[in-house]
Protein backbone atom coordinates (compact mmCIF):
# COMPACT_ATOMS: atom_id res chain seq x y z
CA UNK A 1 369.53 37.03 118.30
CA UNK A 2 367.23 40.30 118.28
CA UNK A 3 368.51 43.43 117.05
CA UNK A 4 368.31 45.30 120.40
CA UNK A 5 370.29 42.53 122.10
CA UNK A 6 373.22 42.92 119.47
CA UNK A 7 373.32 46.97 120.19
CA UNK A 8 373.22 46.53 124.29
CA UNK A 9 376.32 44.51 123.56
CA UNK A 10 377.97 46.99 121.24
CA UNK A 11 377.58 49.30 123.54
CA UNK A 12 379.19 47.27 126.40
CA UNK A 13 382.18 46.80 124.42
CA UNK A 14 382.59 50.16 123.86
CA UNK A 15 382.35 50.89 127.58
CA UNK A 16 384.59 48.10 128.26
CA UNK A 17 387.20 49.37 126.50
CA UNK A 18 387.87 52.49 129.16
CA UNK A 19 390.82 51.45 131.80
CA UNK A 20 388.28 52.95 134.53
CA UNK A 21 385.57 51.11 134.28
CA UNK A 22 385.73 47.12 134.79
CA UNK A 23 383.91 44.20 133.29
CA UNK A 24 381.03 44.36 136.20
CA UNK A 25 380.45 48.22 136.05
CA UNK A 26 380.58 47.36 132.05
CA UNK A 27 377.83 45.00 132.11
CA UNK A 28 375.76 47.37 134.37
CA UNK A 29 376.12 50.80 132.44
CA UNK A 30 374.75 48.58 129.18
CA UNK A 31 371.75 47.64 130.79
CA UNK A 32 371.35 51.60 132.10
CA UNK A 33 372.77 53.21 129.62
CA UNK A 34 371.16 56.55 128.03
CA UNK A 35 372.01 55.17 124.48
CA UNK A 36 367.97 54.74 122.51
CA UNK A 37 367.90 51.19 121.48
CA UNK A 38 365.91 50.78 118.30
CA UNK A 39 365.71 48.11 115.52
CA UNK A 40 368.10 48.12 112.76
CA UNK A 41 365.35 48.13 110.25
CA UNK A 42 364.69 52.09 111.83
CA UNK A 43 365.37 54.92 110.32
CA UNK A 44 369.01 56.42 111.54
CA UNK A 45 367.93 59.96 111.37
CA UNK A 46 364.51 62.09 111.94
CA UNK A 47 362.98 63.80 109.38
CA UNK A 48 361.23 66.95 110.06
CA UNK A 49 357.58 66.50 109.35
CA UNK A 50 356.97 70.13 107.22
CA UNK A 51 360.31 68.64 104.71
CA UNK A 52 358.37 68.24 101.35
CA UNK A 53 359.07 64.66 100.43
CA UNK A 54 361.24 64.56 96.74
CA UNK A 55 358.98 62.90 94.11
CA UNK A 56 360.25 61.58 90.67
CA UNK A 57 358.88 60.92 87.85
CA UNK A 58 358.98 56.96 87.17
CA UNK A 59 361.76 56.32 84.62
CA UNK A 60 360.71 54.52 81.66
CA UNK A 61 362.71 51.74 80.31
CA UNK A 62 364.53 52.39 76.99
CA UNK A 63 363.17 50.39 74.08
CA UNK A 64 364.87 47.13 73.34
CA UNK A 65 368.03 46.79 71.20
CA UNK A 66 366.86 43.15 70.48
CA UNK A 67 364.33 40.71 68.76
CA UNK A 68 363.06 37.79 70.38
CA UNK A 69 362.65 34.66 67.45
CA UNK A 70 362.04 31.64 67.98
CA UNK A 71 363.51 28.97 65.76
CA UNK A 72 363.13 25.13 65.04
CA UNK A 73 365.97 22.68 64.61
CA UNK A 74 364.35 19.74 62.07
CA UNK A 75 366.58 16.33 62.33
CA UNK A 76 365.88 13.21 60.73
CA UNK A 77 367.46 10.53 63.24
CA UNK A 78 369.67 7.19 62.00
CA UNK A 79 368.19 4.86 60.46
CA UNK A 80 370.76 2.38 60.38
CA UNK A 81 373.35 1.78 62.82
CA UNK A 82 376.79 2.70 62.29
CA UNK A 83 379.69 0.33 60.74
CA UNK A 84 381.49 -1.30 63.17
CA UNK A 85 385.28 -0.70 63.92
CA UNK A 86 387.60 -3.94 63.65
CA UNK A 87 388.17 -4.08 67.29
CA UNK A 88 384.66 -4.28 67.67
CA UNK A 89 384.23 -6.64 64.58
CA UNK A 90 386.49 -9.28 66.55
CA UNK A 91 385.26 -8.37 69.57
CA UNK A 92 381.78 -9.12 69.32
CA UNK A 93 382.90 -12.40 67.42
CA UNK A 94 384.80 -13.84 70.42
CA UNK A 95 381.71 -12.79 72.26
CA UNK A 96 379.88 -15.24 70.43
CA UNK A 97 382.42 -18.25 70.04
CA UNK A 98 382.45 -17.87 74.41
CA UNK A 99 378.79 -17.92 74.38
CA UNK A 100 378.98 -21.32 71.81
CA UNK A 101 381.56 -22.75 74.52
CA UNK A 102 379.41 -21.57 77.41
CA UNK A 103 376.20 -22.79 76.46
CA UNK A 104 374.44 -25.84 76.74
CA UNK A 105 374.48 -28.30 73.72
CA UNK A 106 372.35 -27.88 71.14
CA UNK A 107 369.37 -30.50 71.30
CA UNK A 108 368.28 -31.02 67.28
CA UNK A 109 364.75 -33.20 67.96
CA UNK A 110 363.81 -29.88 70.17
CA UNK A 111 363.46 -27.28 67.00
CA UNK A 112 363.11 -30.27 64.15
CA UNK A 113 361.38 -33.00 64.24
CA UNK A 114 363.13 -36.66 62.82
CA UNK A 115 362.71 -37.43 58.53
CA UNK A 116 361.32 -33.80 57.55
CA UNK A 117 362.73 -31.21 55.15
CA UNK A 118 363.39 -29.16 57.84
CA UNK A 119 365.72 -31.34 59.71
CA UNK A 120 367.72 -32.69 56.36
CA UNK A 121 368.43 -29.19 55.37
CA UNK A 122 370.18 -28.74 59.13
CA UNK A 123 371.90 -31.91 58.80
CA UNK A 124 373.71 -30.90 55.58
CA UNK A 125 374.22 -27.12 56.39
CA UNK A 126 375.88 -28.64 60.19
CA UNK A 127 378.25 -31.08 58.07
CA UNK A 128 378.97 -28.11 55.68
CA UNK A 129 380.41 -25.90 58.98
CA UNK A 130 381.68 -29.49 60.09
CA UNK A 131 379.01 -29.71 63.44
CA UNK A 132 379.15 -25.90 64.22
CA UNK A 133 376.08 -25.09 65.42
CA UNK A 134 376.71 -21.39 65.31
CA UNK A 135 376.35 -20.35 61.69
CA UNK A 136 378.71 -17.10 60.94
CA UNK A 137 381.53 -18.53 63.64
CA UNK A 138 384.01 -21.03 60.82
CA UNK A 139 385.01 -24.12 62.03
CA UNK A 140 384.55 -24.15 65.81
CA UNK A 141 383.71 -27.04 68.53
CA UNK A 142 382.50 -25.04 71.82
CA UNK A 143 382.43 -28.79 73.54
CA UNK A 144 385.56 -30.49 72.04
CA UNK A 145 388.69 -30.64 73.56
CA UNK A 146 390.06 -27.68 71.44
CA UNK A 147 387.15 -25.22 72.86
CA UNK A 148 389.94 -23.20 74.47
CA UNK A 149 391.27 -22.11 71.34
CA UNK A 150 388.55 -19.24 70.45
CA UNK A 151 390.66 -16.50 69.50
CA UNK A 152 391.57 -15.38 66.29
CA UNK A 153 394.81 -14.52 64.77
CA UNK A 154 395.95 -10.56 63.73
CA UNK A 155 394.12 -9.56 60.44
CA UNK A 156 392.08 -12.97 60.31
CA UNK A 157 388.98 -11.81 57.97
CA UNK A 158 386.79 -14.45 59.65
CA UNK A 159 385.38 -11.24 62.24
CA UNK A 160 384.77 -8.97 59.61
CA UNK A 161 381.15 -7.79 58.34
CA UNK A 162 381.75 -8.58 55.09
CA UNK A 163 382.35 -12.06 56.04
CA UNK A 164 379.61 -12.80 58.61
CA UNK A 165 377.44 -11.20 56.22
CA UNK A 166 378.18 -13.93 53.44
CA UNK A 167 378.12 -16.74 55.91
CA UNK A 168 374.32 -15.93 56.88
CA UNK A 169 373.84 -15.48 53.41
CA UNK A 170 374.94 -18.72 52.40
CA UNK A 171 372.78 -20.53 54.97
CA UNK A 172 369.96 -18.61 54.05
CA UNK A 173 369.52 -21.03 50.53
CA UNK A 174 367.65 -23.51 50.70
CA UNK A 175 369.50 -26.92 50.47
CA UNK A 176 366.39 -29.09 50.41
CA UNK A 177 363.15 -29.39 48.27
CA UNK A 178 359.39 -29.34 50.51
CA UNK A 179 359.33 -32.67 49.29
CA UNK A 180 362.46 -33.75 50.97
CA UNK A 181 364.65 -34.00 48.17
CA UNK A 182 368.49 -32.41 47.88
CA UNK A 183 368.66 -29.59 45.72
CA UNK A 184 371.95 -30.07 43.30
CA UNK A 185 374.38 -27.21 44.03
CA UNK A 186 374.39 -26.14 40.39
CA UNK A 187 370.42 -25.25 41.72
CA UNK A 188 370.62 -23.67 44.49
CA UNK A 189 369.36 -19.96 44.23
CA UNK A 190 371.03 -17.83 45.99
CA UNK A 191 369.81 -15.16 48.59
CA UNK A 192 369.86 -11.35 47.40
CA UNK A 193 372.21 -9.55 49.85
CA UNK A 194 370.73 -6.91 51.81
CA UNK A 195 370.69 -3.15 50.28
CA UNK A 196 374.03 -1.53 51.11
CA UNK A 197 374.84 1.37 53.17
CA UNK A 198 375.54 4.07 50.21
CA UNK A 199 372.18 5.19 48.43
CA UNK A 200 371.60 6.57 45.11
CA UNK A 201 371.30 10.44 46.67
CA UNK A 202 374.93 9.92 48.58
CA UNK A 203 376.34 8.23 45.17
CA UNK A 204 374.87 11.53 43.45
CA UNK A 205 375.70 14.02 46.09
CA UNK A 206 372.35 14.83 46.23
CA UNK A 207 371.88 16.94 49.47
CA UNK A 208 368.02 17.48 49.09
CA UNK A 209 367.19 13.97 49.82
CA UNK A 210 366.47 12.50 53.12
CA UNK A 211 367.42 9.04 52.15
CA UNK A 212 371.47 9.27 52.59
CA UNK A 213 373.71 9.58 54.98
CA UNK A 214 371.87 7.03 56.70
CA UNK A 215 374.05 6.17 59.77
CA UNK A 216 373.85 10.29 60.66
CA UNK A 217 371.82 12.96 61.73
CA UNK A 218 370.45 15.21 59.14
CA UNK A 219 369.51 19.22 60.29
CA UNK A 220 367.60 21.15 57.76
CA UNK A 221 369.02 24.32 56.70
CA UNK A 222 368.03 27.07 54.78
CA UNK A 223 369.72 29.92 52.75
CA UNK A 224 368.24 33.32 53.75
CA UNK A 225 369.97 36.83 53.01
CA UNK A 226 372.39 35.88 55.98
CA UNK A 227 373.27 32.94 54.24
CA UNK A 228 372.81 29.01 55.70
CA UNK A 229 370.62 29.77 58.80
CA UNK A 230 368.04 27.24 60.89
CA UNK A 231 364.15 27.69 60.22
CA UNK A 232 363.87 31.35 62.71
CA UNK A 233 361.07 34.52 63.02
CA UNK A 234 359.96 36.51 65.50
CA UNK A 235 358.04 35.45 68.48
CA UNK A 236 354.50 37.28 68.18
CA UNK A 237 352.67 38.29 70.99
CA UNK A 238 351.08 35.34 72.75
CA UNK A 239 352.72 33.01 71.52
CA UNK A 240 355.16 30.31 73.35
CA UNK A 241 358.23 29.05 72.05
CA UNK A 242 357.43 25.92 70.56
CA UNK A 243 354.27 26.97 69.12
CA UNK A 244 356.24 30.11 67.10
CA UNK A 245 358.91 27.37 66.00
CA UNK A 246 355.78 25.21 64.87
CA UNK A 247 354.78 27.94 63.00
CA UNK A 248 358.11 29.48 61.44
CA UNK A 249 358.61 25.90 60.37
CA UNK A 250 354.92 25.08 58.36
CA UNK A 251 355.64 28.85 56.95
CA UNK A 252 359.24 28.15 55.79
CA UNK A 253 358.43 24.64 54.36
CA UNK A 254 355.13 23.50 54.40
CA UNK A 255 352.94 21.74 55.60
CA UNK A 256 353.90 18.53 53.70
CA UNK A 257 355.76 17.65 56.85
CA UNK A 258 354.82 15.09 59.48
CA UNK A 259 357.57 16.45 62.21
CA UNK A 260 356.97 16.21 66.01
CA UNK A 261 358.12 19.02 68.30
CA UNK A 262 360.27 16.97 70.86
CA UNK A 263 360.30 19.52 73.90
CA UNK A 264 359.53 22.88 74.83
CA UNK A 265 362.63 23.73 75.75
CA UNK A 266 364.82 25.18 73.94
CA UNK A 267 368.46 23.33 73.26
CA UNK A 268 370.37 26.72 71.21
CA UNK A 269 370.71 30.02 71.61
CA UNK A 270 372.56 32.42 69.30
CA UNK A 271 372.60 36.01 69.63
CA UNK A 272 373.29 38.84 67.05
CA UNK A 273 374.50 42.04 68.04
CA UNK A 274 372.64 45.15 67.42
CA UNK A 275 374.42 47.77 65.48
CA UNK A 276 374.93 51.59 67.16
CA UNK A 277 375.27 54.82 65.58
CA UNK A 278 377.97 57.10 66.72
CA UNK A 279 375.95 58.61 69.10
CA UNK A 280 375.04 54.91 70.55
CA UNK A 281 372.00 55.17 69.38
CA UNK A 282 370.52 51.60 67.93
CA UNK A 283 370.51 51.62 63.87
CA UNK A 284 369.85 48.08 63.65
CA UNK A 285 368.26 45.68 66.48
CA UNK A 286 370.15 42.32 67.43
CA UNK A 287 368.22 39.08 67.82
CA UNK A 288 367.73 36.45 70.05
CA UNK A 289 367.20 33.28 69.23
CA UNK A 290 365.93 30.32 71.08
CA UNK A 291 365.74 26.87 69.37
CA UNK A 292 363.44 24.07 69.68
CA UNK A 293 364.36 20.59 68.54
CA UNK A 294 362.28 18.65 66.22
CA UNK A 295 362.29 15.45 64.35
CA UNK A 296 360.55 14.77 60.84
CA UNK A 297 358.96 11.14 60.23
CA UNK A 298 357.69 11.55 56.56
CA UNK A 299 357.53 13.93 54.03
CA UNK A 300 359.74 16.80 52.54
CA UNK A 301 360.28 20.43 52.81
CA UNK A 302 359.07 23.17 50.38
CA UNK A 303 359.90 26.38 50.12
CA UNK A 304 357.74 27.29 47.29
CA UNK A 305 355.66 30.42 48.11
CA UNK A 306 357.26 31.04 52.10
CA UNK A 307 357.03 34.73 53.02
CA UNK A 308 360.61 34.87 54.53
CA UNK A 309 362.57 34.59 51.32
CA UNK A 310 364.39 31.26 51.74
CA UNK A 311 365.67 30.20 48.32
CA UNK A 312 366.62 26.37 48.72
CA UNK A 313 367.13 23.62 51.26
CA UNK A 314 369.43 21.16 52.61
CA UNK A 315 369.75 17.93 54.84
CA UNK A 316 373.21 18.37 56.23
CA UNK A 317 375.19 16.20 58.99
CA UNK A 318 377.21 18.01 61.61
CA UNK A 319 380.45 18.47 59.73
CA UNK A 320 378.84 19.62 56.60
CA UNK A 321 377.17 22.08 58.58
CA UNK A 322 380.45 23.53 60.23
CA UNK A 323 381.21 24.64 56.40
CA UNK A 324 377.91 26.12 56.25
CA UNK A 325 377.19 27.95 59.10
CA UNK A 326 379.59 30.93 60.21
CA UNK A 327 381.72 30.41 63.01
CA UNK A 328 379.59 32.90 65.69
CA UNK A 329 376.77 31.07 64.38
CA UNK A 330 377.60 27.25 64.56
CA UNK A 331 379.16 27.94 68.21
CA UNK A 332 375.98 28.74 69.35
CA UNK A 333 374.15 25.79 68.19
CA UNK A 334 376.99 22.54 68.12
CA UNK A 335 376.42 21.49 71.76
CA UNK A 336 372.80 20.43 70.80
CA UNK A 337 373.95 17.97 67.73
CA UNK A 338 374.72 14.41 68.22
CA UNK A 339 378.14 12.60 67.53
CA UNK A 340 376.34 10.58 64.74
């Protein structure tokens, strides 16, 4: 609807509004009447042409009360997965005693052929489990007529790790010679177990080391003047986010770092507040300060000779770094760490 439209109607309901004039006569005085129709967009009153027109100078922005840094958030990701809960032990075991029920049988002369090592080692590790094929499930018969009864009792230690573990183990030794001969039990060398979960640096305490903790994520820290911070400086000109986090990070600890800069967008933000005088002037800037997320694949930090003052290091997980950090500062920054 155009603008002039909307005022000829205005003006008919105001005109329509007087006892003495009807809807017809209405309608007819819009369309004649002495009103100026004009644009909304117009100006609403004339201004002499000889009225000097006010200037102003252009106000100047007042100088920031903040400094923009950029910082980088270094993790090392898992490198094992977790430990499993016991509801999940036995429930991943019952997964596989309904797949042994499930499937179709076994066929031996398929993976072994007749009168070799091979296939007399099978033959005495499948009497062992008394014909279970399946090698960590006990005593079970997916095809006999007890195949039904797959479930385990309460606190049965059949699912746990611990116990599938040393059943893998176990048929893992070799029970036959390359020549086809049984090897006496009192011979039989046993398999090493895998390495365990707890490392020498988590036995020590030893937070400098990358190898513990090794179902977490690890974030390296720093202690500054403001105590346990993340890798941060100021953004120079020119530069872009991830390539001042790139940098603050080789100048905080090295270059003896193969690390990959995941995004370039950043995942935290904290902010500092600047600190006034009593006349509000600023007597200290605040900062801002964007994160980027990284990951490190090899190497380790050094601090030796960086020009921002750090004095020592740490691989932390999340929890540790809740003592760290100080509350204003880990609220800014927990949303962007993983669970585990």
């Amino acid at each position: 609807m155009a603008a002039s439209s909307r005022g000829g109607r205005a003006v008919q309901a105001v005109l329509s509004t007087s006892p003495n004039i009807c809807a017809r006569c209405a309608s007819s005085s819009s369309s004649s009447s002495p009103f100026v129709r004009r644009l909304y967009s117009s100006a609403t009153t004339a201004t002499s042409p000889n009225a000097p027109t006010p200037t102003s100078a252009p106000l100047q922005p007042p100088p920031s009360s903040y400094n923009v840094r950029s910082g980088m958030i270094l993790t090392r990701p898992p490198l094992v997965t977790r430990k499993l809960e016991p509801f999940e032990n036995a429930f991943f075991f019952y997964q596989k005693r309904l797949e042994e029920r499930l499937n179709t049988p076994f066929i031996t002369s398929i993976y072994y052929k007749p009168d070799t090592a091979r296939r007399l080692d099978w033959n005495i590790k499948v009497q062992d489990r008394k014909g279970t094929v399946a090698k960590e499930l006990g005593v079970y018969n997916g095809k006999s007529s007890k195949a039904w009864d797959d479930e385990l009792l309460v606190g049965d230690a059949l699912s746990d790790q611990q116990s599938v573990v040393k059943a893998l183990l176990k048929d893992a030794e070799a029970r036959v010679s390359d020549d086809a001969e049984v090897i006496a039990a009192a011979d039989v060398i046993p398999v090493d177990p895998p390495a365990g979960r707890e490392t020498e640096a988590d036995q020590k305490g030893d937070v400098r080391r990358l190898d513990r903790q090794l179902d977490r994520t690890l974030y390296l820290v720093v202690k500054g003047d403001d105590g346990w911070v993340f890798p941060s400086d100021v953004i120079v000109n020119g530069e872009n986010l991830h390539e001042s986090a790139k940098r603050t990070l080789d100048e905080a600890a090295g270059v003896n770092m193969n690390t990959w800069v995941v995004g370039r967008v950043p995942v935290a933000h904290v902010v500092t507040q600047p600190v006034l005088k009593a006349d509000g002037t600023v007597d200290k800037k605040g900062d801002k300060t964007f994160f980027i997320k990284g990951r490190i694949m090899a190497g380790q930090a050094d601090l030796k000779g960086n020009r921002f003052g750090y004095s020592d290091f740490k691989w932390l997980t999340r929890e540790e770094l809740e003592k760290e950090f100080s509350p204003a500062y880990f609220k800014g920054v927990r949303n962007m760490m993983a669970d585990r």
